[in-house]
C-alpha atoms as a PDB file:
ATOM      1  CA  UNK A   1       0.000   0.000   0.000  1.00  0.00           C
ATOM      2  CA  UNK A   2       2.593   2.414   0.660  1.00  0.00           C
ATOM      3  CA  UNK A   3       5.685   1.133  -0.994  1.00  0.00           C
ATOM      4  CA  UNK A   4       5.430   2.845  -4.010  1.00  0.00           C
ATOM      5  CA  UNK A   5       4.668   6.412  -3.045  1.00  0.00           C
ATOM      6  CA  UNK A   6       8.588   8.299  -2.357  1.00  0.00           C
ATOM      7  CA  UNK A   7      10.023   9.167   1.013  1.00  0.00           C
ATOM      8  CA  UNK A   8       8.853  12.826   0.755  1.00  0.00           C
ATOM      9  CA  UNK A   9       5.123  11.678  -0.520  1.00  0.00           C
ATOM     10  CA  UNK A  10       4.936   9.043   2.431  1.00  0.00           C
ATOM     11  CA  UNK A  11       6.202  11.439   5.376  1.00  0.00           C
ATOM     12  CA  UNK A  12       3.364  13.864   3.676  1.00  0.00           C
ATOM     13  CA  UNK A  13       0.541  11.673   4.266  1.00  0.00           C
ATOM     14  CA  UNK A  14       2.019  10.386   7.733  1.00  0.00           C
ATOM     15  CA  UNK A  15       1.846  14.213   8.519  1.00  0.00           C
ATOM     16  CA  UNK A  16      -1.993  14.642   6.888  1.00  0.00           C
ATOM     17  CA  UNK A  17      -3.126  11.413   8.972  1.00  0.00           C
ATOM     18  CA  UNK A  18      -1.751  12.906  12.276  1.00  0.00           C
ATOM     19  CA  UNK A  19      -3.139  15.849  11.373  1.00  0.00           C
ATOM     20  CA  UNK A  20      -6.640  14.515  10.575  1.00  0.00           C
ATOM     21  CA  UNK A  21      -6.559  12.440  14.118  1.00  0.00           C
ATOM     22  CA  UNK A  22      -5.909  15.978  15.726  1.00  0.00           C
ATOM     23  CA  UNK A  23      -8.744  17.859  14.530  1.00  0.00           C
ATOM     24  CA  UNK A  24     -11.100  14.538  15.309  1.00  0.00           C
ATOM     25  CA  UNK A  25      -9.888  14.317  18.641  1.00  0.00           C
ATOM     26  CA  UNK A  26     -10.959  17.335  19.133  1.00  0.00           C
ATOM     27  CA  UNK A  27     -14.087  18.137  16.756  1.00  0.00           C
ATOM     28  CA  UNK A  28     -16.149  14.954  16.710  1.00  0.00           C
ATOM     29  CA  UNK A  29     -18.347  13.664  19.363  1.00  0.00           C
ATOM     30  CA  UNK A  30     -17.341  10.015  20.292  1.00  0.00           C
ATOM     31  CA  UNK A  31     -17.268   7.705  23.377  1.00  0.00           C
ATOM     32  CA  UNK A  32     -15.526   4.857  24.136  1.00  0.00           C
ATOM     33  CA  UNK A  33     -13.346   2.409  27.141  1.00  0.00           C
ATOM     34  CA  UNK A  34      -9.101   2.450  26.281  1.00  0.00           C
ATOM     35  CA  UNK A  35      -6.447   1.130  28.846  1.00  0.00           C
ATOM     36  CA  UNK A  36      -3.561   3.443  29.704  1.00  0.00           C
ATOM     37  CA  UNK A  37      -0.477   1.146  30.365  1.00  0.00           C
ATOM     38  CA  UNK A  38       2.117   2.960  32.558  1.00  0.00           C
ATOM     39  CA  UNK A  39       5.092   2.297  34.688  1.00  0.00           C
ATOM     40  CA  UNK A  40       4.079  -1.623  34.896  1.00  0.00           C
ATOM     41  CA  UNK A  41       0.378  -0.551  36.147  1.00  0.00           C
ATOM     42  CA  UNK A  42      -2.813  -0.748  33.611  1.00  0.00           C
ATOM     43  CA  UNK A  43      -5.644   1.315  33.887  1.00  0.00           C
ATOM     44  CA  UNK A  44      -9.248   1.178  32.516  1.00  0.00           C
ATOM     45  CA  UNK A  45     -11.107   4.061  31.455  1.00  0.00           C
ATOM     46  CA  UNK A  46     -13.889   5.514  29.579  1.00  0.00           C
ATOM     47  CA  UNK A  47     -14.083   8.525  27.306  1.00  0.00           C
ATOM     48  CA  UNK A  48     -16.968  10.629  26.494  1.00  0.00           C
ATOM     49  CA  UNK A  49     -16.404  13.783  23.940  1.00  0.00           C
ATOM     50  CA  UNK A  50     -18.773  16.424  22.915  1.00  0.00           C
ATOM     51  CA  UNK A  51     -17.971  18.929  20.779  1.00  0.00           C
ATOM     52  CA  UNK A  52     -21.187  20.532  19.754  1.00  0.00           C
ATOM     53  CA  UNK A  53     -22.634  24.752  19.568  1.00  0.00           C
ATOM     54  CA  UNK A  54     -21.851  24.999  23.334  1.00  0.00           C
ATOM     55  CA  UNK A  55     -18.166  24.403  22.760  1.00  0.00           C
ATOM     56  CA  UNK A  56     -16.083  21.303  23.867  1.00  0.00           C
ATOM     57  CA  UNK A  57     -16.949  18.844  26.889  1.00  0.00           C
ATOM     58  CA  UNK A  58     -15.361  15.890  27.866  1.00  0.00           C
ATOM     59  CA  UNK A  59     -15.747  13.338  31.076  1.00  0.00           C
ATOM     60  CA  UNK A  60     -12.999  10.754  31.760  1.00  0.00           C
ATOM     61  CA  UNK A  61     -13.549   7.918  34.778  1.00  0.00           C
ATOM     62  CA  UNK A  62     -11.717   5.428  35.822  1.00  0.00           C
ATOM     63  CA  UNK A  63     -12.789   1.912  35.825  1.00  0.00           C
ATOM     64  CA  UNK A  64     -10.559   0.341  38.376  1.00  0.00           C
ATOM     65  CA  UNK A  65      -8.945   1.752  41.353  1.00  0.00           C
ATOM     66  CA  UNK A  66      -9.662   4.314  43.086  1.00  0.00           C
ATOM     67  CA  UNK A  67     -12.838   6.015  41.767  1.00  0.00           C
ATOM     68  CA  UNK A  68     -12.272   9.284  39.815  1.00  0.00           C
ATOM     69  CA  UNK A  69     -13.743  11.037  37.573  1.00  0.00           C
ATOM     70  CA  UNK A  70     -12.519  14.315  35.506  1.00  0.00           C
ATOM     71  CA  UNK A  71     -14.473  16.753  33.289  1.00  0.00           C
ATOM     72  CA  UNK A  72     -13.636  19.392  31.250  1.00  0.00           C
ATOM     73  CA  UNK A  73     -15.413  22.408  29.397  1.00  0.00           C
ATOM     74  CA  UNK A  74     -14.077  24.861  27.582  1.00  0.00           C
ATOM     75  CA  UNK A  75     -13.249  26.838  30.858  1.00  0.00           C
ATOM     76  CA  UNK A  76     -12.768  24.683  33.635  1.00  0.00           C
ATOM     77  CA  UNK A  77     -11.641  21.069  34.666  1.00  0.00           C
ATOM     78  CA  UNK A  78     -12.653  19.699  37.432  1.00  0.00           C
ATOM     79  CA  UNK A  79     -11.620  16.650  38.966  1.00  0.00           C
ATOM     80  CA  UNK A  80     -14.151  14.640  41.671  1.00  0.00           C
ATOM     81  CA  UNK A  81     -12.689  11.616  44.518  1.00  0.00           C
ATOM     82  CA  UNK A  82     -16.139   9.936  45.704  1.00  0.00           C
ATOM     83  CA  UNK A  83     -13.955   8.074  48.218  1.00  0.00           C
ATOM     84  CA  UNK A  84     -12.521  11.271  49.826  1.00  0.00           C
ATOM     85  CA  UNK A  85     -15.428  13.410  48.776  1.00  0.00           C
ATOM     86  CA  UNK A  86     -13.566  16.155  47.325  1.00  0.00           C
ATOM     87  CA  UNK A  87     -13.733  17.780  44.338  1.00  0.00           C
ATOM     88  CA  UNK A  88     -10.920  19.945  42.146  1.00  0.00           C
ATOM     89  CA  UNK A  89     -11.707  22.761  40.287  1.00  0.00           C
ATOM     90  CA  UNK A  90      -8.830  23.852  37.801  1.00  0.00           C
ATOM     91  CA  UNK A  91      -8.236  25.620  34.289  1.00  0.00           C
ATOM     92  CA  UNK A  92      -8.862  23.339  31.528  1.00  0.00           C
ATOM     93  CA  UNK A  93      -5.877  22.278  30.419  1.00  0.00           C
ATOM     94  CA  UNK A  94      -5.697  18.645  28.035  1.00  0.00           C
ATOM     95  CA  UNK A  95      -2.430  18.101  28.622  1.00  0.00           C
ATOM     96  CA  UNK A  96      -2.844  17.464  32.459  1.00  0.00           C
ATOM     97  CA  UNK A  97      -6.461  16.192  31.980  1.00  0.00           C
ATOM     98  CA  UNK A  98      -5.971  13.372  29.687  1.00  0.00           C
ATOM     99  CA  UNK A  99      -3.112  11.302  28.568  1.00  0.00           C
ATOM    100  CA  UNK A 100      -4.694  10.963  25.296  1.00  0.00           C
ATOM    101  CA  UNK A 101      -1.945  12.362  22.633  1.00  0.00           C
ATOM    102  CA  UNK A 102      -3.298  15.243  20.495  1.00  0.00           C
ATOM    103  CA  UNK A 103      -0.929  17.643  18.685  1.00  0.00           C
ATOM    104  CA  UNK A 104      -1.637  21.558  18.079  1.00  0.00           C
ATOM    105  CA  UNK A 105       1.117  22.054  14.768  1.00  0.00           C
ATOM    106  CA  UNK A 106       1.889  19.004  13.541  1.00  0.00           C
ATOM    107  CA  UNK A 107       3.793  21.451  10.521  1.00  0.00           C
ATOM    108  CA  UNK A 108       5.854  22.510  13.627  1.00  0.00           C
ATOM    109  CA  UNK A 109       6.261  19.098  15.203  1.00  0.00           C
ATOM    110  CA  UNK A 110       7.779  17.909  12.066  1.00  0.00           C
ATOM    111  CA  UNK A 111      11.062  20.284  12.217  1.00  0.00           C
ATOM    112  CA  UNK A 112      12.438  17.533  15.020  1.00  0.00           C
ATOM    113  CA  UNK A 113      10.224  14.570  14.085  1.00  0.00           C
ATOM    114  CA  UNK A 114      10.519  12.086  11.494  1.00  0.00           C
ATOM    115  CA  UNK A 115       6.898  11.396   9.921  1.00  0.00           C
ATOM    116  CA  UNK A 116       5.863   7.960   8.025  1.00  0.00           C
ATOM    117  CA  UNK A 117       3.365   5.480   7.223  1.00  0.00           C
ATOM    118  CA  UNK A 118       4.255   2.333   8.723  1.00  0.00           C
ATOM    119  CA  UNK A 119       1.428  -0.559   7.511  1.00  0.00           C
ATOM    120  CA  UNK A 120      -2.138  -1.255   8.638  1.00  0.00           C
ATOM    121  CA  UNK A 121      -3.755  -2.964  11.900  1.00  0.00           C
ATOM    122  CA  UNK A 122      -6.839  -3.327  12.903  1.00  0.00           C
ATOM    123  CA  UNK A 123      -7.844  -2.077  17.053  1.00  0.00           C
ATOM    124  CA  UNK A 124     -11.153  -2.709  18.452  1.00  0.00           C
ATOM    125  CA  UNK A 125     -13.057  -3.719  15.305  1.00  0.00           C
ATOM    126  CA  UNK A 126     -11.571  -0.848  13.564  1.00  0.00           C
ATOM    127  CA  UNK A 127      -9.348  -0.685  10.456  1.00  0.00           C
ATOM    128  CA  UNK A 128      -5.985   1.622  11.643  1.00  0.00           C
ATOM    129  CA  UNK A 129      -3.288   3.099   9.643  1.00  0.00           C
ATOM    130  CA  UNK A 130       0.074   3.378  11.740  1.00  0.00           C
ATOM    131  CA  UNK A 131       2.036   6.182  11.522  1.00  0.00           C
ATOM    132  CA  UNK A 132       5.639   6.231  12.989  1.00  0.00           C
ATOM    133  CA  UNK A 133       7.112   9.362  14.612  1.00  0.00           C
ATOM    134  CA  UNK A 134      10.787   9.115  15.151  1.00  0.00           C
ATOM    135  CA  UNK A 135      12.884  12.176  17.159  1.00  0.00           C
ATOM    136  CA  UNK A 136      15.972  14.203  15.084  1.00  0.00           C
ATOM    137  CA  UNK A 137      17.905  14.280  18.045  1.00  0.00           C
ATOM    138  CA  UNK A 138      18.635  12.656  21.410  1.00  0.00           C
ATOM    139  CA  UNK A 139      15.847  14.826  23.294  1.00  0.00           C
ATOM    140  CA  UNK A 140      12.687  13.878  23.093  1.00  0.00           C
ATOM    141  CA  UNK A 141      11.132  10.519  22.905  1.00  0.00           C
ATOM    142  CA  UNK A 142       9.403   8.647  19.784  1.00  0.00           C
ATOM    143  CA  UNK A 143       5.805   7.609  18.917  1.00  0.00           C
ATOM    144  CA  UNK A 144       3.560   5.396  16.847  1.00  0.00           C
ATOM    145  CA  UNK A 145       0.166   6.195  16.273  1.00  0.00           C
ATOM    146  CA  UNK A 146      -2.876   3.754  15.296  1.00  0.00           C
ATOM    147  CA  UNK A 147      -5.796   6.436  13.329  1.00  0.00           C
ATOM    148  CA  UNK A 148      -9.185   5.437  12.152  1.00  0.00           C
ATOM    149  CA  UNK A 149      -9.008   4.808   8.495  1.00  0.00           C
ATOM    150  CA  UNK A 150     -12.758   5.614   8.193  1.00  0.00           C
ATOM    151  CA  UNK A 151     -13.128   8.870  10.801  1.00  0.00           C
ATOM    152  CA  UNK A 152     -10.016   9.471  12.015  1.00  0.00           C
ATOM    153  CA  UNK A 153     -10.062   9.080  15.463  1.00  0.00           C
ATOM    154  CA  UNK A 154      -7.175   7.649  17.599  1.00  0.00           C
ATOM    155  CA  UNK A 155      -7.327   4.083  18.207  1.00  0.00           C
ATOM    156  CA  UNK A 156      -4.149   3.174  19.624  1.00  0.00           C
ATOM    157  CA  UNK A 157      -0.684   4.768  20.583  1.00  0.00           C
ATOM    158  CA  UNK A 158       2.365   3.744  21.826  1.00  0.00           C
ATOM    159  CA  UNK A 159       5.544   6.185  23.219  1.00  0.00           C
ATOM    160  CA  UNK A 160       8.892   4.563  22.484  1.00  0.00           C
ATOM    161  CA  UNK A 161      12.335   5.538  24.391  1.00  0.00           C
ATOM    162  CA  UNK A 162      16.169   6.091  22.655  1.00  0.00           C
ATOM    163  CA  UNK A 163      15.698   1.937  22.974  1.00  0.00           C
ATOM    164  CA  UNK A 164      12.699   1.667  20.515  1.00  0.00           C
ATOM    165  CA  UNK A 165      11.292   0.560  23.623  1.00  0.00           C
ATOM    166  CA  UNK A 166       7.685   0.810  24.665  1.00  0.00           C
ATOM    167  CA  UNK A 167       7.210   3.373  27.977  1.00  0.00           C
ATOM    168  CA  UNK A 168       3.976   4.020  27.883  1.00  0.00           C
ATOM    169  CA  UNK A 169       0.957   2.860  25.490  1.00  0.00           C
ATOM    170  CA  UNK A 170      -3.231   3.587  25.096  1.00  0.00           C
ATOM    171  CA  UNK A 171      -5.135   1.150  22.991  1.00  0.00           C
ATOM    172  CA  UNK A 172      -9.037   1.600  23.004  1.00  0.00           C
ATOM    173  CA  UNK A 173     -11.054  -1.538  23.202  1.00  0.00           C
ATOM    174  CA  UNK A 174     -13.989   0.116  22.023  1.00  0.00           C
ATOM    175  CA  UNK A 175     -14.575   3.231  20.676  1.00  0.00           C
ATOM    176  CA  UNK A 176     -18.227   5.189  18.491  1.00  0.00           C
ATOM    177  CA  UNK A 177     -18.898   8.267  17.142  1.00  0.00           C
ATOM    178  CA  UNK A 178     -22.077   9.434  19.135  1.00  0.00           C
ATOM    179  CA  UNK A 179     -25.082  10.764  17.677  1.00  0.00           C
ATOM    180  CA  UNK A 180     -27.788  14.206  18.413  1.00  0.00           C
ATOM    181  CA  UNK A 181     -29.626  11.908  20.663  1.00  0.00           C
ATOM    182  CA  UNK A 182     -26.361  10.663  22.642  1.00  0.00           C
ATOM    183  CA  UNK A 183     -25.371  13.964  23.459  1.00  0.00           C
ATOM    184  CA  UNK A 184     -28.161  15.460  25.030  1.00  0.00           C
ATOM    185  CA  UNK A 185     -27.621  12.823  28.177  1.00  0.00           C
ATOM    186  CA  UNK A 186     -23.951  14.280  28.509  1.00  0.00           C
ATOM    187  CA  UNK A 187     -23.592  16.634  31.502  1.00  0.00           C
ATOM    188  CA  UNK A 188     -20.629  17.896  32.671  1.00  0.00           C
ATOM    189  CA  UNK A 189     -21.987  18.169  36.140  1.00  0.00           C
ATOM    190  CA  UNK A 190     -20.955  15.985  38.317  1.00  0.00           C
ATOM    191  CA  UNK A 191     -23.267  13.777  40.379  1.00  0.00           C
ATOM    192  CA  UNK A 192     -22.143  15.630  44.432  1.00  0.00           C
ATOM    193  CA  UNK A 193     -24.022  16.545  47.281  1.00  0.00           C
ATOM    194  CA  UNK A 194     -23.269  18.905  49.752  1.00  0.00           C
ATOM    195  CA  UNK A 195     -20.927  16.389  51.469  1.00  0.00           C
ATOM    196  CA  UNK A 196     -17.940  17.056  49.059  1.00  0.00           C
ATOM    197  CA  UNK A 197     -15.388  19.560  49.570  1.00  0.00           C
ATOM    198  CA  UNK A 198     -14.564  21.589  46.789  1.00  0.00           C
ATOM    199  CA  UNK A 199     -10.995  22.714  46.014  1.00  0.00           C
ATOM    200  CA  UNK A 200     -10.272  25.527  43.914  1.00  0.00           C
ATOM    201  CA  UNK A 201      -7.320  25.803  42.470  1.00  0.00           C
ATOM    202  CA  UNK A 202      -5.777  28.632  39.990  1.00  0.00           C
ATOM    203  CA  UNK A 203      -8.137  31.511  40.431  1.00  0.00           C
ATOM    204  CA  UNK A 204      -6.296  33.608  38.523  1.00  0.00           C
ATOM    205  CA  UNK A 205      -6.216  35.794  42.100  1.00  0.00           C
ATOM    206  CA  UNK A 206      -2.680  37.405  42.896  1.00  0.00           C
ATOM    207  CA  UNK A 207      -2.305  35.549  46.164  1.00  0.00           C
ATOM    208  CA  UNK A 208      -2.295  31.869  44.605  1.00  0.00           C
ATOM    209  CA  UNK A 209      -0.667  32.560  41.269  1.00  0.00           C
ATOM    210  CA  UNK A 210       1.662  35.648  40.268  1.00  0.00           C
ATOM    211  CA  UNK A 211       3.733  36.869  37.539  1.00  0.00           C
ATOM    212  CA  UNK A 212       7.335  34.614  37.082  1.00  0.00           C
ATOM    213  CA  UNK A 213      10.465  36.268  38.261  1.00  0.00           C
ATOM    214  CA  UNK A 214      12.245  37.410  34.623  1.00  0.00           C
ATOM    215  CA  UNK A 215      15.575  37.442  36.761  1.00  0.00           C
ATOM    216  CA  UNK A 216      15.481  33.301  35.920  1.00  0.00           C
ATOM    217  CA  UNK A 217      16.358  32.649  32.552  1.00  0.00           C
ATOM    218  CA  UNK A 218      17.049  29.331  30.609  1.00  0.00           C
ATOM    219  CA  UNK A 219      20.314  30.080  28.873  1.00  0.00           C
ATOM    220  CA  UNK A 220      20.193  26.880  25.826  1.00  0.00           C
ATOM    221  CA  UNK A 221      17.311  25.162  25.160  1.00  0.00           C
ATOM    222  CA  UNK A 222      17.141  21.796  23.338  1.00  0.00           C
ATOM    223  CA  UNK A 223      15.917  22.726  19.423  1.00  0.00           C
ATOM    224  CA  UNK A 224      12.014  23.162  19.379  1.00  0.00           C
ATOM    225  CA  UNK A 225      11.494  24.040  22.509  1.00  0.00           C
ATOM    226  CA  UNK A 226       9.866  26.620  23.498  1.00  0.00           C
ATOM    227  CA  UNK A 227       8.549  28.097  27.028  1.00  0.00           C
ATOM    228  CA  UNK A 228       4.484  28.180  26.634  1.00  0.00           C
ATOM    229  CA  UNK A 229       4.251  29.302  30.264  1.00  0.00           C
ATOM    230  CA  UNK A 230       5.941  30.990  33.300  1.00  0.00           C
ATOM    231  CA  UNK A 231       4.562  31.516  36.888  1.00  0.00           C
ATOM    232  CA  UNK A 232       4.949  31.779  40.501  1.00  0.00           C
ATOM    233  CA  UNK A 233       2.769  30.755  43.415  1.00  0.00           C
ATOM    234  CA  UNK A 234       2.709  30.153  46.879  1.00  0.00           C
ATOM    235  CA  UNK A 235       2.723  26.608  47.851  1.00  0.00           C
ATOM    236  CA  UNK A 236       1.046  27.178  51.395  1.00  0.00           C
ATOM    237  CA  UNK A 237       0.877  29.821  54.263  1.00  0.00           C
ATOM    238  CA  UNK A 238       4.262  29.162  55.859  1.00  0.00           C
ATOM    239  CA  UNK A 239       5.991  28.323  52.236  1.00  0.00           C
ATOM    240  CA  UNK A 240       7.688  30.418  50.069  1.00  0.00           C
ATOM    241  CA  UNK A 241       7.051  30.647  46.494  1.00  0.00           C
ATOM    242  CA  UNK A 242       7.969  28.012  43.846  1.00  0.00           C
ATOM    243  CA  UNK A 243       8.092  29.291  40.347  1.00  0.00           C
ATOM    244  CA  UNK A 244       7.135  26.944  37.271  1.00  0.00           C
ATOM    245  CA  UNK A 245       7.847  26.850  33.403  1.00  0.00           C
ATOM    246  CA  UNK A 246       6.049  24.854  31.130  1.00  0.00           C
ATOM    247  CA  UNK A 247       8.479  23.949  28.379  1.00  0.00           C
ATOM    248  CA  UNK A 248       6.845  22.173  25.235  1.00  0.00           C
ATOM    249  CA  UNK A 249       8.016  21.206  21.930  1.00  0.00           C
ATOM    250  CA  UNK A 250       4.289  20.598  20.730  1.00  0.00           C
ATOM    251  CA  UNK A 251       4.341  16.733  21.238  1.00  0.00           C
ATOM    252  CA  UNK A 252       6.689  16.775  24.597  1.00  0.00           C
ATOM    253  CA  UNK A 253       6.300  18.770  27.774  1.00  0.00           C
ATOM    254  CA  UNK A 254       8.416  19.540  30.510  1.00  0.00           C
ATOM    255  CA  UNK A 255       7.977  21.465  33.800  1.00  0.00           C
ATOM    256  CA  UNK A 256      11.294  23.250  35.586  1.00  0.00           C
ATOM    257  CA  UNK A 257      10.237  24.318  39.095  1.00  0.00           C
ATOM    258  CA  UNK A 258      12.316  26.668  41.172  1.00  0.00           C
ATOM    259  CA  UNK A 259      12.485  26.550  45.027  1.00  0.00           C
ATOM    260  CA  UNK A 260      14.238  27.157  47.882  1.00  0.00           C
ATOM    261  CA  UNK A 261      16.714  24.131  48.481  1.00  0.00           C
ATOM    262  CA  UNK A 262      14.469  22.022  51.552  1.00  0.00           C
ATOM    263  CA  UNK A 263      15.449  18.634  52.730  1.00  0.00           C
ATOM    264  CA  UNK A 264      12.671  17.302  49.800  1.00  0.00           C
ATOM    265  CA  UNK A 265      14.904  18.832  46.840  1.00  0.00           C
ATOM    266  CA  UNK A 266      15.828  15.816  44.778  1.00  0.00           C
ATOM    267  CA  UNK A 267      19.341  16.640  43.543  1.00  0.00           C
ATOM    268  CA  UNK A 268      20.464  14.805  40.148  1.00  0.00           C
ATOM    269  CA  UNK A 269      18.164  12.321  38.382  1.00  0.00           C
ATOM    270  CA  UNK A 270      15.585  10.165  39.403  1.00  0.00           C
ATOM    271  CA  UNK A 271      12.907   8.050  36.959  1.00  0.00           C
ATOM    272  CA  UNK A 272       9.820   6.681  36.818  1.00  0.00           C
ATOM    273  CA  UNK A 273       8.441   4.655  34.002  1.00  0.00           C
ATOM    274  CA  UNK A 274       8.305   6.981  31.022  1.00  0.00           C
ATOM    275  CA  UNK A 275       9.157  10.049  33.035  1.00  0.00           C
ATOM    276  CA  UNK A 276      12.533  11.790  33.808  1.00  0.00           C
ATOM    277  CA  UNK A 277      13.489  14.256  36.399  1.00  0.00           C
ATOM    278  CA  UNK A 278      16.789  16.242  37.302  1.00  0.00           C
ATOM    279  CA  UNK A 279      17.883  17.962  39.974  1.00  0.00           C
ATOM    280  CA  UNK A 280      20.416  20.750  40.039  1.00  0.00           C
ATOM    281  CA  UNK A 281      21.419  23.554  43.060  1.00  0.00           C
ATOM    282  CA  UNK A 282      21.990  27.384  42.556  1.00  0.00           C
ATOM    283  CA  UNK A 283      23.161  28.978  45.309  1.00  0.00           C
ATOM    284  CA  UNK A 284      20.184  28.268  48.059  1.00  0.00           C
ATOM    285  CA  UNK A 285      17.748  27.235  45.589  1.00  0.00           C
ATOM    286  CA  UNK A 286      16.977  23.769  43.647  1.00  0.00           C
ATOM    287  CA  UNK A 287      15.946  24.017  39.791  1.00  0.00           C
ATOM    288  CA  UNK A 288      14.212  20.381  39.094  1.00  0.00           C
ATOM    289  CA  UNK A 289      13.358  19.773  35.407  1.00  0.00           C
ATOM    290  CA  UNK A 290      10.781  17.181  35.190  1.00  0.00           C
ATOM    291  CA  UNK A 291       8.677  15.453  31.869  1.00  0.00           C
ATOM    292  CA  UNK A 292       8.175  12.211  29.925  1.00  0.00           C
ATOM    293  CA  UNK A 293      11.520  13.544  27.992  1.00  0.00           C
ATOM    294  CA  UNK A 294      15.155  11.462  28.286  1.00  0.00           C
ATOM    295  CA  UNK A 295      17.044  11.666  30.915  1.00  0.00           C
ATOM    296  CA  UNK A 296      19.714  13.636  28.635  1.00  0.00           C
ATOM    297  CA  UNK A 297      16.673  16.560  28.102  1.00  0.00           C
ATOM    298  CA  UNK A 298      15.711  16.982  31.638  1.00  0.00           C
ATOM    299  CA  UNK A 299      19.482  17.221  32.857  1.00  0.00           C
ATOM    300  CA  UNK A 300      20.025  20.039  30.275  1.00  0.00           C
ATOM    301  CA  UNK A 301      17.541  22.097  31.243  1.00  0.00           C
ATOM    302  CA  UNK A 302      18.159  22.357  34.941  1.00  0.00           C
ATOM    303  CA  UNK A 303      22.060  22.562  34.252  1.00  0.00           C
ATOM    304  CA  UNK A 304      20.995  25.786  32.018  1.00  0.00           C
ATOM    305  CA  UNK A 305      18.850  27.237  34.279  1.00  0.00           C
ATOM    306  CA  UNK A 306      20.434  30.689  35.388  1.00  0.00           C
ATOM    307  CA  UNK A 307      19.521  33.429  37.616  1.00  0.00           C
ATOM    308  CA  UNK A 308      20.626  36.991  35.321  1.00  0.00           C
ATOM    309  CA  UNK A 309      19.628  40.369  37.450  1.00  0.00           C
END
């Protein structure tokens, strides 16, 4: 199927697959069950996505473990424990609310990514096109993606390390578009009483999150990354404050938090599963860089982290 088209016309349609999976991620209405296989644990869960006049509005909940469920709108995401009786109230954010893989540019993405169709499979009943992504360079991690030949929609995906090997993988066991009627049962409301206590985080209120410090400065960055956010806030009353960037590359993300040195501060690198971590010291404070990056990628950007006045 795709051995006669050239290098160049086969990393184009790898590129206008991905691409088509983005925008139905994110502009159909579907539902479905996937497990999320990380760090040696598997997890069941079930999707439901509504993008309709209203806007976007998705649900996620667990089906094993501890209960949880997590919605999100186009404003806020909120995040409910029935077993603790608590519920989170955040910014909606996808990146933190799902670890479903969408891209924003994939034109962008494919500066430091290697794009190509790689064959046919077929996931939960569903014909799939596979589409490797393969990394430039030694910082960032590589993918394979399993799309919907028919609607687009991700089926399965897999994140591979400098190995080839597999760190962390989705694969949806069943998986519909939904129709008019479907929708109008989907609430993003969550089913509480007035026994839960609700959190609110990120108020966008001075006193929980201010403006970064421009004294701290990365001084290299790894090629296609680029800071999409930079803030400080105050961890709790007797804290100081810890400021955060958000580093992304538009397919990887990494956080580098800034803190006064405390008997916590990890100092050089620590792992978990598909996630690295770094810590370096600079003067009294600890700069930890922390994503699901190498271990090469997180090191660099703590050991470039500078304070300039």
């Amino acid at each position: 199927m795709f051995g006669s088209a050239t290098a160049a016309d086969n990393e184009e349609q790898a590129m206008q697959w991905i691409q088509k999976m983005s925008m139905a991620m994110r502009d159909l209405s579907y539902k479905g069950n996937f497990v999320y296989v990380q760090n040696n644990q598997i997890e069941s869960m079930s999707i439901v996505h509504v993008k309709d006049s209203r806007g976007m509005r998705e649900r996620l909940i667990s089906l094993n473990g501890e209960a949880r469920e997590i919605l999100r709108d186009n404003n806020n995401l909120t995040c409910v424990w029935p077993s603790s009786r608590q519920v989170v109230v955040d910014q909606s954010n996808q990146s933190t609310s799902s670890p479903i893989w969408i891209p924003d540019d994939v034109k962008r993405i494919s500066r430091f990514y290697e794009f190509s169709m790689s064959g046919t499979d077929r996931i939960a009943d569903h014909n799939a096109v596979i589409i490797s992504i393969k990394p430039k360079d030694e910082y960032r991690y590589g993918m394979k993606a399993w799309v919907d030949e028919k609607n687009g929609l991700l089926l399965q995906s897999v994140l591979l390390d400098e190995q080839g090997e597999i760190k962390e993988q989705i694969m949806f066991t069943s998986l519909s578009l939904m129709h008019d009627d479907d929708q109008v049962l989907f609430s993003v409301v969550p089913q509480i009483d007035s026994g839960y206590a609700l959190i609110r985080s990120h108020t966008g209120q001075e006193s929980t999150q201010l403006k970064a410090d421009a004294e701290w400065k990365l001084a290299n960055l790894p090629g296609g990354f680029w800071i999409e956010s930079s803030f400080k806030k105050k961890m709790s009353e007797n804290s100081g404050y810890t400021q955060q960037m958000v580093l992304t590359d538009g397919m990887a993300s990494v956080s580098v938090f800034i803190e006064r040195t405390s008997e916590q501060s990890l100092t050089g690198e620590s792992s978990m599963g598909a996630v690295n971590a770094y810590g370096a010291r600079i003067q009294e404070f600890t700069v930890t860089a922390i994503g699901e990056v190498p271990a090469i990628t997180v090191k660099s950007l703590a050991e470039s982290t500078v304070y300039q006045q």
